[in-house]
Structures are given as structure tokens and as C-alpha cells.
Protein backbone atom coordinates (compact mmCIF):
# COMPACT_ATOMS: atom_id res chain seq x y z
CA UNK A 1 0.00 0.00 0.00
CA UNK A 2 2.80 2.35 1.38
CA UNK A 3 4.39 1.98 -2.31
CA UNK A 4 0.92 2.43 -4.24
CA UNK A 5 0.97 5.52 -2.44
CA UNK A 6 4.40 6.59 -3.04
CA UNK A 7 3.98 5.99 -7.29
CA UNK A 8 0.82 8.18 -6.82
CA UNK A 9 2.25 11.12 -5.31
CA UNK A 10 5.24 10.77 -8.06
CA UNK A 11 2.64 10.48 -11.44
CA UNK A 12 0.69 13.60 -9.18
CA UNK A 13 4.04 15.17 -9.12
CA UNK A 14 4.75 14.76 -12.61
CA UNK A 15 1.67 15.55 -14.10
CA UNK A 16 1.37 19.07 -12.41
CA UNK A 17 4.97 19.37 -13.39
CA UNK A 18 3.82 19.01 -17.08
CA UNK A 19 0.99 21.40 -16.45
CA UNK A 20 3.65 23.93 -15.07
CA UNK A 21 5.78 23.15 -18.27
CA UNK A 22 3.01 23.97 -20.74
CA UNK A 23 1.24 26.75 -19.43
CA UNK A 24 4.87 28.62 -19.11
CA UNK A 25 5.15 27.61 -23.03
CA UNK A 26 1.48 28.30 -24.00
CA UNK A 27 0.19 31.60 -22.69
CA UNK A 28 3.18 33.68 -23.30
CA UNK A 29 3.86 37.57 -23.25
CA UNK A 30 7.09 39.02 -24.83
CA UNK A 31 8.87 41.29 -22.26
CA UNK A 32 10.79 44.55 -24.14
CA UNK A 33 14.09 42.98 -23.08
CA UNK A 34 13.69 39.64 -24.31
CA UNK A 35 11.97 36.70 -22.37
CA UNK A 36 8.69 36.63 -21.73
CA UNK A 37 5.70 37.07 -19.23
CA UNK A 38 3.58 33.87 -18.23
CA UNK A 39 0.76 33.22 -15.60
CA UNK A 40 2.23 29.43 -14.78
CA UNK A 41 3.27 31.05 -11.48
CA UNK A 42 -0.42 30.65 -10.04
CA UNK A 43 0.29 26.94 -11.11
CA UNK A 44 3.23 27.11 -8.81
CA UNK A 45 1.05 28.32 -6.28
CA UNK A 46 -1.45 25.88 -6.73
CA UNK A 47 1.01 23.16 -6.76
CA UNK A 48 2.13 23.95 -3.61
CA UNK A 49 -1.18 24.07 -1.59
CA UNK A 50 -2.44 20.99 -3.13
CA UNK A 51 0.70 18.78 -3.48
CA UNK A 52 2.55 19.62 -0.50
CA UNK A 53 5.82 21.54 -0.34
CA UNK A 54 8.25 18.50 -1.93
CA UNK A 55 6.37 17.86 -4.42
CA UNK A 56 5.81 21.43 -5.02
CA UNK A 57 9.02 22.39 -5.28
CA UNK A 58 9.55 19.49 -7.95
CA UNK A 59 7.30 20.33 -10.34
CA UNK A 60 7.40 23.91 -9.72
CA UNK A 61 11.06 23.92 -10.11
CA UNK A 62 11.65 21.23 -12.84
CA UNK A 63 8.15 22.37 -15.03
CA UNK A 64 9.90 26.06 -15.25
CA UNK A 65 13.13 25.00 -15.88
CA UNK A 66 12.30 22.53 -18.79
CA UNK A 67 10.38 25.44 -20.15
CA UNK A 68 13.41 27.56 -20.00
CA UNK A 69 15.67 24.74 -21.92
CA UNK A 70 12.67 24.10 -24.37
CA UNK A 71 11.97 27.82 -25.15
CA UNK A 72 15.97 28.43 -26.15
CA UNK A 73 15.77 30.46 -22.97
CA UNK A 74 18.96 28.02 -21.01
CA UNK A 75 20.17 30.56 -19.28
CA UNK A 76 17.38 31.32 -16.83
CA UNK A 77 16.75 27.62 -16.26
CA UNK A 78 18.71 27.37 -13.20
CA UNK A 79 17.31 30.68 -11.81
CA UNK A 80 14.36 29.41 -12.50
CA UNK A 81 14.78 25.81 -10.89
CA UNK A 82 15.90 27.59 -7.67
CA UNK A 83 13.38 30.61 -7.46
CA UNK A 84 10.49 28.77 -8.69
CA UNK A 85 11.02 26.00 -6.65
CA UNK A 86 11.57 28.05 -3.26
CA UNK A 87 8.45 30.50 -4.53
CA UNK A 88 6.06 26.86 -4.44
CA UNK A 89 8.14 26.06 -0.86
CA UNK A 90 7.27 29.67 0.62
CA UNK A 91 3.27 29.89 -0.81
CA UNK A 92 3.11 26.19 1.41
CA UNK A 93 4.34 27.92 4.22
CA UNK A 94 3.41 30.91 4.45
CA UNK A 95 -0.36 29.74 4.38
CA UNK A 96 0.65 27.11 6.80
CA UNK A 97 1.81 29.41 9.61
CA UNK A 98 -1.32 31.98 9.26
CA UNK A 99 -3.64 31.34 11.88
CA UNK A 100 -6.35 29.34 10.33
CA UNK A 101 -8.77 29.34 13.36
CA UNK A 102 -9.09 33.31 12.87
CA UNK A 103 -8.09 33.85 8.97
CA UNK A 104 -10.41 32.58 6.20
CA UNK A 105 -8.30 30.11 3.45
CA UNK A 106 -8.73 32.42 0.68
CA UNK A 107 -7.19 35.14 2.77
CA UNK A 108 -4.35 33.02 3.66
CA UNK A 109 -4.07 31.74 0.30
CA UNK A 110 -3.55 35.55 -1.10
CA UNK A 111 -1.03 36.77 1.81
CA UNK A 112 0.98 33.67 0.86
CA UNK A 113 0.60 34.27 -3.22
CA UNK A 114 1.68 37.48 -3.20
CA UNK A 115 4.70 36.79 -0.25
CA UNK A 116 6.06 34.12 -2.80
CA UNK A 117 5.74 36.48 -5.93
CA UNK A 118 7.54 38.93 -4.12
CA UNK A 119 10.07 36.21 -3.86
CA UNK A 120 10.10 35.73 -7.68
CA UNK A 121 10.61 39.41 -7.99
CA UNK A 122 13.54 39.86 -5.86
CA UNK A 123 14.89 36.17 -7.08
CA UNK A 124 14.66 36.95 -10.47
CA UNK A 125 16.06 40.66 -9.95
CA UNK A 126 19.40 38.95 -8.34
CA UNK A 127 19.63 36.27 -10.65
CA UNK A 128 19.67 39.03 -13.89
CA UNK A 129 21.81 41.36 -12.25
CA UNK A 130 24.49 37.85 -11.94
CA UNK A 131 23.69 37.15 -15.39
CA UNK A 132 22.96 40.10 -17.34
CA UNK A 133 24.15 42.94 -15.51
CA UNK A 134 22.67 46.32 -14.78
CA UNK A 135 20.14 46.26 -17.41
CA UNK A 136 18.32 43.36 -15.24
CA UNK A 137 16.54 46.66 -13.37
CA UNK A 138 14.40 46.33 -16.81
CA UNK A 139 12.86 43.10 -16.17
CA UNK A 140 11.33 44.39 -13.08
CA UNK A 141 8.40 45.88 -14.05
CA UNK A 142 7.44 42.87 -15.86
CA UNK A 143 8.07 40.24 -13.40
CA UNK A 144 5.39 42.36 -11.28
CA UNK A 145 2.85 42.39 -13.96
CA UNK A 146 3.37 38.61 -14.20
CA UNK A 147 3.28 38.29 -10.37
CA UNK A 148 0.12 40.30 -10.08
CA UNK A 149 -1.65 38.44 -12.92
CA UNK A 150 -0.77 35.33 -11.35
CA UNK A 151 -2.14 36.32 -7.97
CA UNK A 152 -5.33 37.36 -9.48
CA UNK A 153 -5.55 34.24 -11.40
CA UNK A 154 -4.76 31.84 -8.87
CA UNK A 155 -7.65 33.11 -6.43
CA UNK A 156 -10.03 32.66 -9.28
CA UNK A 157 -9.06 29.37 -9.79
CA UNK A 158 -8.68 28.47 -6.46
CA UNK A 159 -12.26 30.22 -5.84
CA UNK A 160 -13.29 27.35 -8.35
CA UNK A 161 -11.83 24.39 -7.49
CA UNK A 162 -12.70 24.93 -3.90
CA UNK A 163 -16.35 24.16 -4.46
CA UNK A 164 -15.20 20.87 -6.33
CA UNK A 165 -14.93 17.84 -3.77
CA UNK A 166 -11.50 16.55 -3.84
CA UNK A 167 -10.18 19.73 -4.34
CA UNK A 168 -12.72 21.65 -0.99
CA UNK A 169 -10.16 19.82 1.60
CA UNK A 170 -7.12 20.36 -0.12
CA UNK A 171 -7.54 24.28 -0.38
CA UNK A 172 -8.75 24.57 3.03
CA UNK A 173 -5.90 23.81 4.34
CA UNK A 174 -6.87 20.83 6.46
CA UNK A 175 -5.07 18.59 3.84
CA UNK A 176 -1.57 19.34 1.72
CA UNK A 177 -2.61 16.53 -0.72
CA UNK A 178 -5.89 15.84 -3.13
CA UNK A 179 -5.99 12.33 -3.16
């Protein structure tokens, strides 16, 4: 049983680290200084709250990574490995350690969003400055449009799934897993 359960959380794992891939290559928004703008951050977000933080930080890390490789875009893949990975990590527990007796989920769910996309911001900011220098101040503006889209469209779609069954527990925070 222990090992049925272990192969499910890895093909859960996998899948949403597919999802992550595609949606970063699908739904895609050149940025002025190359690279591009993306909402698959509120699938990081998602990942984490109804995966867990390990498996989380896998698909969150490796999905956005791959997508860098695939999309010619190398260089950012291991920024993107770390910071994505750590921004899945920090939306799990962040909306862990808000009081859940006194704060609604949703509330918690957008304090810990937009904590982790401030993450991306910064993460990203450092990572261009080691890699492209000074003009890495440009990409700023962007990765905030792409953090604020994503926290917008993550509490829609959280919004949703939380009336769906499987999904109701998950999101309330009273599981870290759908089953």
C-alpha cells in the first residue's frame, strides 16, 4: 500500500509538473528585453497548496526549468529551478503558519501568493543582475505584472476548485494533498 501511495504522489508530481511546463510555453507575453511574461506562477502556487511543499518544489522547479531549456531560454533555467522551486516552498508555508482558526483560506491563500511572488521578484532581480548585468533593473516591471496576474488568477481558480470535492479539503488547508 505504502508503495501504491508513493507511485501516486510521483505520477501527481509529474503531471502538475507538465501542467507547469506547458502553461509557461502556452500563454506567453514578450517582455521589451527579451523573455517573456507567463501566468504558470499561479500553477506554482497551486502546486504547492495541493501537493505539498516536496512535491511542489519538484514540479514547480523542474516544469519552469524545462520550459526555460525548451523555449531556447537556457540561461534562466537554473534561476528558475531555484526561485520557482523556493516560490512553491514559501506559498506552502506561508499559508501554513497563518492562523487558520481566525483567517479565512482564501485570505491566507492571497497573503501567501503574493509573499512568494515577491520572492520571484527579488529572485529573479538577483539572478539578472548575476547574469545580465545592470540592465536586469528592466525586467522588473514585468516580473510584477506577471506576479500580479498570477495572484489574481490563482484566487479565481482556487475560488473554483474549492467548491469541487476533492479539491474543498485540499484548499482549506486541512489537507496538503488531493488524493
Amino acid at each position: 500500500m505504502k508503495e501504491q501511495s508513493t507511485i501516486g504522489r510521483i505520477i501527481k508530481t509529474a503531471l502538475w509538473m507538465a501542467l507547469v511546463f506547458l502553461v509557461t510555453l502556452s500563454v506567453r507575453i514578450p517582455s521589451p528585453i527579451g523573455g517573456y511574461i507567463h501566468i504558470a506562477d499561479a500553477l506554482v502556487l497551486l502546486g504547492a497548496w495541493l501537493l505539498g511543499p516536496i512535491e511542489g518544489l519538484i514540479a514547480a522547479g523542474l516544469g519552469s526549468a524545462f520550459a526555460d531549456f525548451y523555449s531556447g531560454a537556457a540561461l534562466f533555467a537554473p534561476g528558475s529551478l531555484v526561485i520557482k522551486a523556493l516560490m512553491a516552498v514559501i506559498a506552502w508555508f506561508v499559508f501554513k503558519i497563518l492562523p487558520g482558526k481566525r483567517m479565512h483560506p482564501a485570505v491566507r491563500r492571497l497573503i501567501a501568493a503574493i509573499i512568494a511572488e515577491l520572492w520571484m521578484v527579488a529572485g529573479y532581480y538577483v539572478y539578472e543582475i548575476i547574469v545580465l548585468g545592470p540592465s536586469a533593473v528592466l525586467a522588473v516591471p514585468g516580473n510584477f505584472v506577471q506576479a500580479g496576474v498570477s495572484v489574481v488568477f490563482v484566487m479565481i481558480l482556487t475560488a473554483a476548485l474549492s467548491i469541487i470535492g476533492p479539491f474543498r479539503k485540499a484548499l482549506s488547508g486541512d489537507k496538503e494533498s488531493i488524493k
